[in-house]
N, C-alpha and C. Protein backbone atom coordinates (compact mmCIF):
# COMPACT_ATOMS: atom_id res chain seq x y z
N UNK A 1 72.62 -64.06 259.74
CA UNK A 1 73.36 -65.26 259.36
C UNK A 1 74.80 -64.95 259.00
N UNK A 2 75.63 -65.71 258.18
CA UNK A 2 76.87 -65.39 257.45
C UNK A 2 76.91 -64.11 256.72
N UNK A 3 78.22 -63.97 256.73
CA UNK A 3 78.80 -62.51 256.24
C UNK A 3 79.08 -62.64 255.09
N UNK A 4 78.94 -61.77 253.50
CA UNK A 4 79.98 -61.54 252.56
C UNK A 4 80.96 -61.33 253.10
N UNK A 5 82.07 -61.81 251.95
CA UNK A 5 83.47 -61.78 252.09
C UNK A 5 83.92 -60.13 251.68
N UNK A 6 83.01 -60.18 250.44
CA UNK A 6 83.90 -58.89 249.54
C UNK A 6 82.67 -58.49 248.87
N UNK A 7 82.49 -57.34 247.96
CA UNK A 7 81.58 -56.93 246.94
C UNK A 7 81.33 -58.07 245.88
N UNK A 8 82.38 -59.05 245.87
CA UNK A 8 82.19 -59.58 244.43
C UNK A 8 81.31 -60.98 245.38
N UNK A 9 80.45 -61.67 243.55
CA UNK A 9 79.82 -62.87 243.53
C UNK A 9 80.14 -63.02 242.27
N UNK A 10 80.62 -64.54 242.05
CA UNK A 10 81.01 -65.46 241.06
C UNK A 10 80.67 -66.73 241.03
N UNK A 11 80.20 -67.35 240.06
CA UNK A 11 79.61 -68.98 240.01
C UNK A 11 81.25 -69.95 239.25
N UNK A 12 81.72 -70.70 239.08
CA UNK A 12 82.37 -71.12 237.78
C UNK A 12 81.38 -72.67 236.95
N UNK A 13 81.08 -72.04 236.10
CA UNK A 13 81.36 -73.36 235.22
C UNK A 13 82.20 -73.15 233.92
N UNK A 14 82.64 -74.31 233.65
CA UNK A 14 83.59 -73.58 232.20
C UNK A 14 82.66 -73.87 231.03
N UNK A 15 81.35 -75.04 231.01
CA UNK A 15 80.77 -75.27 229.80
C UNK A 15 79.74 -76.12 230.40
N UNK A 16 78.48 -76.10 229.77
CA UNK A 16 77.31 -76.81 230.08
C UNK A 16 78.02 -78.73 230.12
N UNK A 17 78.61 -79.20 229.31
CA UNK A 17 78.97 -80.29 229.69
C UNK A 17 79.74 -80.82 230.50
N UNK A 18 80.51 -79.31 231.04
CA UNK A 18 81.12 -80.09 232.75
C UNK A 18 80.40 -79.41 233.66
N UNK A 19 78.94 -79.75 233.89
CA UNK A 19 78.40 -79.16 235.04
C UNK A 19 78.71 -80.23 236.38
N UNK A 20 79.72 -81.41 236.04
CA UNK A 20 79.85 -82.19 237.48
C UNK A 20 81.15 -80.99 237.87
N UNK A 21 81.61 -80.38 237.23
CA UNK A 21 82.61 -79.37 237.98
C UNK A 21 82.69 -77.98 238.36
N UNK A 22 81.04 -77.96 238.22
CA UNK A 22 79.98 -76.69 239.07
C UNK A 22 80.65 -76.20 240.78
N UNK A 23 81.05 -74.90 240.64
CA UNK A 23 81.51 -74.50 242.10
C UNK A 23 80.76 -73.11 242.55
N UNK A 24 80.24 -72.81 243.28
CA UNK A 24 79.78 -71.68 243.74
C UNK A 24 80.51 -71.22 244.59
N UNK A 25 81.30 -70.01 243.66
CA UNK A 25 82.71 -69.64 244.62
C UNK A 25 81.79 -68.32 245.65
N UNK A 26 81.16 -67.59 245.50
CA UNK A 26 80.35 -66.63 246.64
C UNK A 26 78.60 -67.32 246.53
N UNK A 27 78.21 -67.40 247.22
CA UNK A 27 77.07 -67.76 247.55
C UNK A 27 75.52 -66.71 247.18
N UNK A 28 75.08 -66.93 246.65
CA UNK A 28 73.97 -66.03 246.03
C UNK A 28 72.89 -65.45 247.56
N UNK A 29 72.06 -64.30 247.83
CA UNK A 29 71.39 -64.58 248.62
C UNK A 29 70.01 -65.44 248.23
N UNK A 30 69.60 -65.27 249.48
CA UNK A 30 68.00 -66.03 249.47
C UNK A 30 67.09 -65.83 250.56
N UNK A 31 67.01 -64.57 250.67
CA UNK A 31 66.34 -64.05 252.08
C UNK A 31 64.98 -64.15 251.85
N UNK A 32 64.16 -64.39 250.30
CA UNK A 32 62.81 -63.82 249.91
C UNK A 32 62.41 -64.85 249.47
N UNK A 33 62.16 -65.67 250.35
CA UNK A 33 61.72 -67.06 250.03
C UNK A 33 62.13 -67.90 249.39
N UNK A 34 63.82 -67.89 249.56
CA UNK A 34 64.65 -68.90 248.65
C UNK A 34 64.90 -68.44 247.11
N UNK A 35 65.04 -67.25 247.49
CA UNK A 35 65.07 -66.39 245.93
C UNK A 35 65.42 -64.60 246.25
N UNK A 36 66.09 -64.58 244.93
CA UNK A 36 67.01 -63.45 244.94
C UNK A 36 66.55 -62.74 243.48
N UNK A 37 67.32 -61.15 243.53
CA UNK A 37 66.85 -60.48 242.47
C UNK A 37 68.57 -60.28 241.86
N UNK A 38 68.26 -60.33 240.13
CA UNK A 38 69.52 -59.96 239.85
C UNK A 38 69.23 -58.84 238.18
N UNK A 39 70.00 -58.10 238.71
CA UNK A 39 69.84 -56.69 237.76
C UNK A 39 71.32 -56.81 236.85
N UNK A 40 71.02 -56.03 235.64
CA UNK A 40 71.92 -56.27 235.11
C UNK A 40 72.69 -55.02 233.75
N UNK A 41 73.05 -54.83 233.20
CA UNK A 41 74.10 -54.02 232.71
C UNK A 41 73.08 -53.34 231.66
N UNK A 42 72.54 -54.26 230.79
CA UNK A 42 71.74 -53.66 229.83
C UNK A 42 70.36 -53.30 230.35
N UNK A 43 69.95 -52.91 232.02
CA UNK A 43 68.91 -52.17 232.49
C UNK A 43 68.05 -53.09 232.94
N UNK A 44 67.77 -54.44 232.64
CA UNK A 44 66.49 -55.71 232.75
C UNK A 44 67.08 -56.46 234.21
N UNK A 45 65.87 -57.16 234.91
CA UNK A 45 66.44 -57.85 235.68
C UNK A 45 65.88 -59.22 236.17
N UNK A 46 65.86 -59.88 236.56
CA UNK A 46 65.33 -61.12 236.80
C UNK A 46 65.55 -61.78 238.53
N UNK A 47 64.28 -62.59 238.98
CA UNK A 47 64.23 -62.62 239.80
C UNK A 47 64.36 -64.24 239.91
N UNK A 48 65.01 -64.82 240.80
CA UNK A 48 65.29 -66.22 240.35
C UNK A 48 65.04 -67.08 242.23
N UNK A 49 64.29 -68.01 241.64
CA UNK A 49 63.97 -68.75 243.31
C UNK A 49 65.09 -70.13 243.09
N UNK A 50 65.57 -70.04 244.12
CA UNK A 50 66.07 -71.52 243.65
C UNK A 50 65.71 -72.84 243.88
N UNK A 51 66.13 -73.58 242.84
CA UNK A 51 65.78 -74.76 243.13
C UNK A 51 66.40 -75.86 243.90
N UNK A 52 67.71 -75.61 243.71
CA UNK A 52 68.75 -76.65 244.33
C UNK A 52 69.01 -76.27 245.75
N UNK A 53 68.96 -77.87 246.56
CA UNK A 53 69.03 -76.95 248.46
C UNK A 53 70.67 -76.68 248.49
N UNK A 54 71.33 -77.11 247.14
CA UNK A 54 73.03 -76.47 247.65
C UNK A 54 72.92 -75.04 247.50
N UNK A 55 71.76 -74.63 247.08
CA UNK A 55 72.43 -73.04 246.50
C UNK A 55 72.24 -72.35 248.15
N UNK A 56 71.28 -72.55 248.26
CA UNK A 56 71.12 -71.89 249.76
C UNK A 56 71.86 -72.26 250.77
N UNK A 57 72.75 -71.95 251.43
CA UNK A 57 73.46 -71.98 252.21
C UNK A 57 73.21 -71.49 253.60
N UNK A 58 72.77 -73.04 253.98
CA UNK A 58 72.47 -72.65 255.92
C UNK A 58 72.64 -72.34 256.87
N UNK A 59 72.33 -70.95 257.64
CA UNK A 59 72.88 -70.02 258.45
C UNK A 59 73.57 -70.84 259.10
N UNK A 60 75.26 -70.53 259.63
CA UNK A 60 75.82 -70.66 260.71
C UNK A 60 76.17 -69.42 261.41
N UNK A 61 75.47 -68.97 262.44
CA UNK A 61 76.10 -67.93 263.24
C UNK A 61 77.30 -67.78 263.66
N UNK A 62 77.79 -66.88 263.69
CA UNK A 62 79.05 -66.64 264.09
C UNK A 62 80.29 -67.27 263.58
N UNK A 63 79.64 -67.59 261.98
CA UNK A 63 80.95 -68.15 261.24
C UNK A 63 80.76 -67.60 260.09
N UNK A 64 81.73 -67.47 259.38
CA UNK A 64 82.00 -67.07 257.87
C UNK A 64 80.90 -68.45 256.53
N UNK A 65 81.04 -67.53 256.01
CA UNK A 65 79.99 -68.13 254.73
C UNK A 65 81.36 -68.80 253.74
N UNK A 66 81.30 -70.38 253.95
CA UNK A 66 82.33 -70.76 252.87
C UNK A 66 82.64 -70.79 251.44
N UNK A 67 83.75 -70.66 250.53
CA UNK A 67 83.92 -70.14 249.31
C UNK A 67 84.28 -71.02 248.86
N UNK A 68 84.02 -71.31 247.49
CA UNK A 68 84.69 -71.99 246.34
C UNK A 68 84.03 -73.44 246.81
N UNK A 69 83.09 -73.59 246.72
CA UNK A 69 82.31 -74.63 247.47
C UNK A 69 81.90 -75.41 245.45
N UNK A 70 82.40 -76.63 245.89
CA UNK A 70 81.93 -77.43 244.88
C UNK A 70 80.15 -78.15 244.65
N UNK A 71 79.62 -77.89 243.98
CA UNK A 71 78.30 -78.22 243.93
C UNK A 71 78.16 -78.68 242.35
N UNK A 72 78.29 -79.60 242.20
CA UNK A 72 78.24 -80.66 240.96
C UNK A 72 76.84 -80.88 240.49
N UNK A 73 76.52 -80.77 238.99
CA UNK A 73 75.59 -80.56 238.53
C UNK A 73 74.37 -79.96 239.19
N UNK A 74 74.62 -78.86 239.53
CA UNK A 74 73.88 -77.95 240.02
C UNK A 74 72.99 -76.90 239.31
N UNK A 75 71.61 -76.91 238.57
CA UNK A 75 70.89 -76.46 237.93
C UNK A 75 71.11 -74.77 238.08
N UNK A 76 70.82 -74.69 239.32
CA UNK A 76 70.97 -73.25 239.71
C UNK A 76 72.44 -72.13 239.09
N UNK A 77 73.64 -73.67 239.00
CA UNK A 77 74.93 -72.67 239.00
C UNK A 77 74.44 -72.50 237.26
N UNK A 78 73.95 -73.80 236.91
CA UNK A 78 74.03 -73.50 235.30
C UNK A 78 72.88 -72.18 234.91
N UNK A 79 72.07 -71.98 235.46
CA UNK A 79 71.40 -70.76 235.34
C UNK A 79 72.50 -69.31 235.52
N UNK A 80 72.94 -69.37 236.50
CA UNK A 80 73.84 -67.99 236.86
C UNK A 80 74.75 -67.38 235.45
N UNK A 81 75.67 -69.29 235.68
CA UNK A 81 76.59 -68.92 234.31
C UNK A 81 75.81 -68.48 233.23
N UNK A 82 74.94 -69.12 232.74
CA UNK A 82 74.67 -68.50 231.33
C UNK A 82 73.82 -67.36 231.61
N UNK A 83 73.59 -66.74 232.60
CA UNK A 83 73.27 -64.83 232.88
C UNK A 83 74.61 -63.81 232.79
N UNK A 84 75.16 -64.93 233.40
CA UNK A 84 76.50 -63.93 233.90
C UNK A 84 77.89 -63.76 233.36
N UNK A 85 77.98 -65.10 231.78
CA UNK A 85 79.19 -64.67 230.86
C UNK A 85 78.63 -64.54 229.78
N UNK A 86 79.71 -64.12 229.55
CA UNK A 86 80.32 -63.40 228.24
C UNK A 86 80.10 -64.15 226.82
N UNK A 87 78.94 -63.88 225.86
CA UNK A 87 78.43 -64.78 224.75
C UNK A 87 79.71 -65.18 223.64
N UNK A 88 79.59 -66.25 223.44
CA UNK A 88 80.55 -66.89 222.28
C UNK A 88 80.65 -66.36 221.33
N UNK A 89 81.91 -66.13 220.72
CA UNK A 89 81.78 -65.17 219.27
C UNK A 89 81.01 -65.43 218.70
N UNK A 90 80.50 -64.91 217.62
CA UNK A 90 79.95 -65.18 216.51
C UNK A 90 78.29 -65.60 217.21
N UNK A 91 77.53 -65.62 218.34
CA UNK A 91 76.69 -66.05 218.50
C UNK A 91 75.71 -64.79 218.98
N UNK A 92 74.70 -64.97 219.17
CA UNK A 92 73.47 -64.25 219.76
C UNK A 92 72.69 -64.85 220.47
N UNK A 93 72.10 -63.90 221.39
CA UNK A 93 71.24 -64.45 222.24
C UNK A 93 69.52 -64.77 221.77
């Protein structure tokens, strides 16, 4: 199917209450039945199927995989973000 661009993958949301301004700037895979594995810094990892049909992104041959793709309230992006930043001062997980 489509190609990565680069090494990197990034979701943006800036806060659970603007998930209508959910963008999936690299595209997650989903080769394993609509689900991907994601490992992580402190050694643990999690395996996540998705739910939303935006996350999966439908082979086009012989074309590039598009970026910075807006996907508005998108369950899946709100999962990523809160794996993948950086906890609020003063808070714990």
């Amino acid at each position: 199917p489509g190609s990565i661009n680069d090494a990197a993958f990034a979701v943006q949301i800036q806060h659970p209450h603007t998930m209508s301004q959910a963008r999936i700037i690299d595209f997650p895979a989903s080769y394993h039945n609509g689900a991907c594995g994601f490992s992580f810094a402190d050694g643990h990892s999690e395996i996540k199927k998705w739910v939303d049909n935006r996350t999966v992104e439908a082979p086009n041959y012989g074309q590039t995989i598009p970026l910075n793709v807006a996907s508005p309230n998108n369950p899946d992006v709100l999962w990523m973000s809160q794996r993948t930043s950086a906890l609020k001062p003063g808070k714990t997980r």
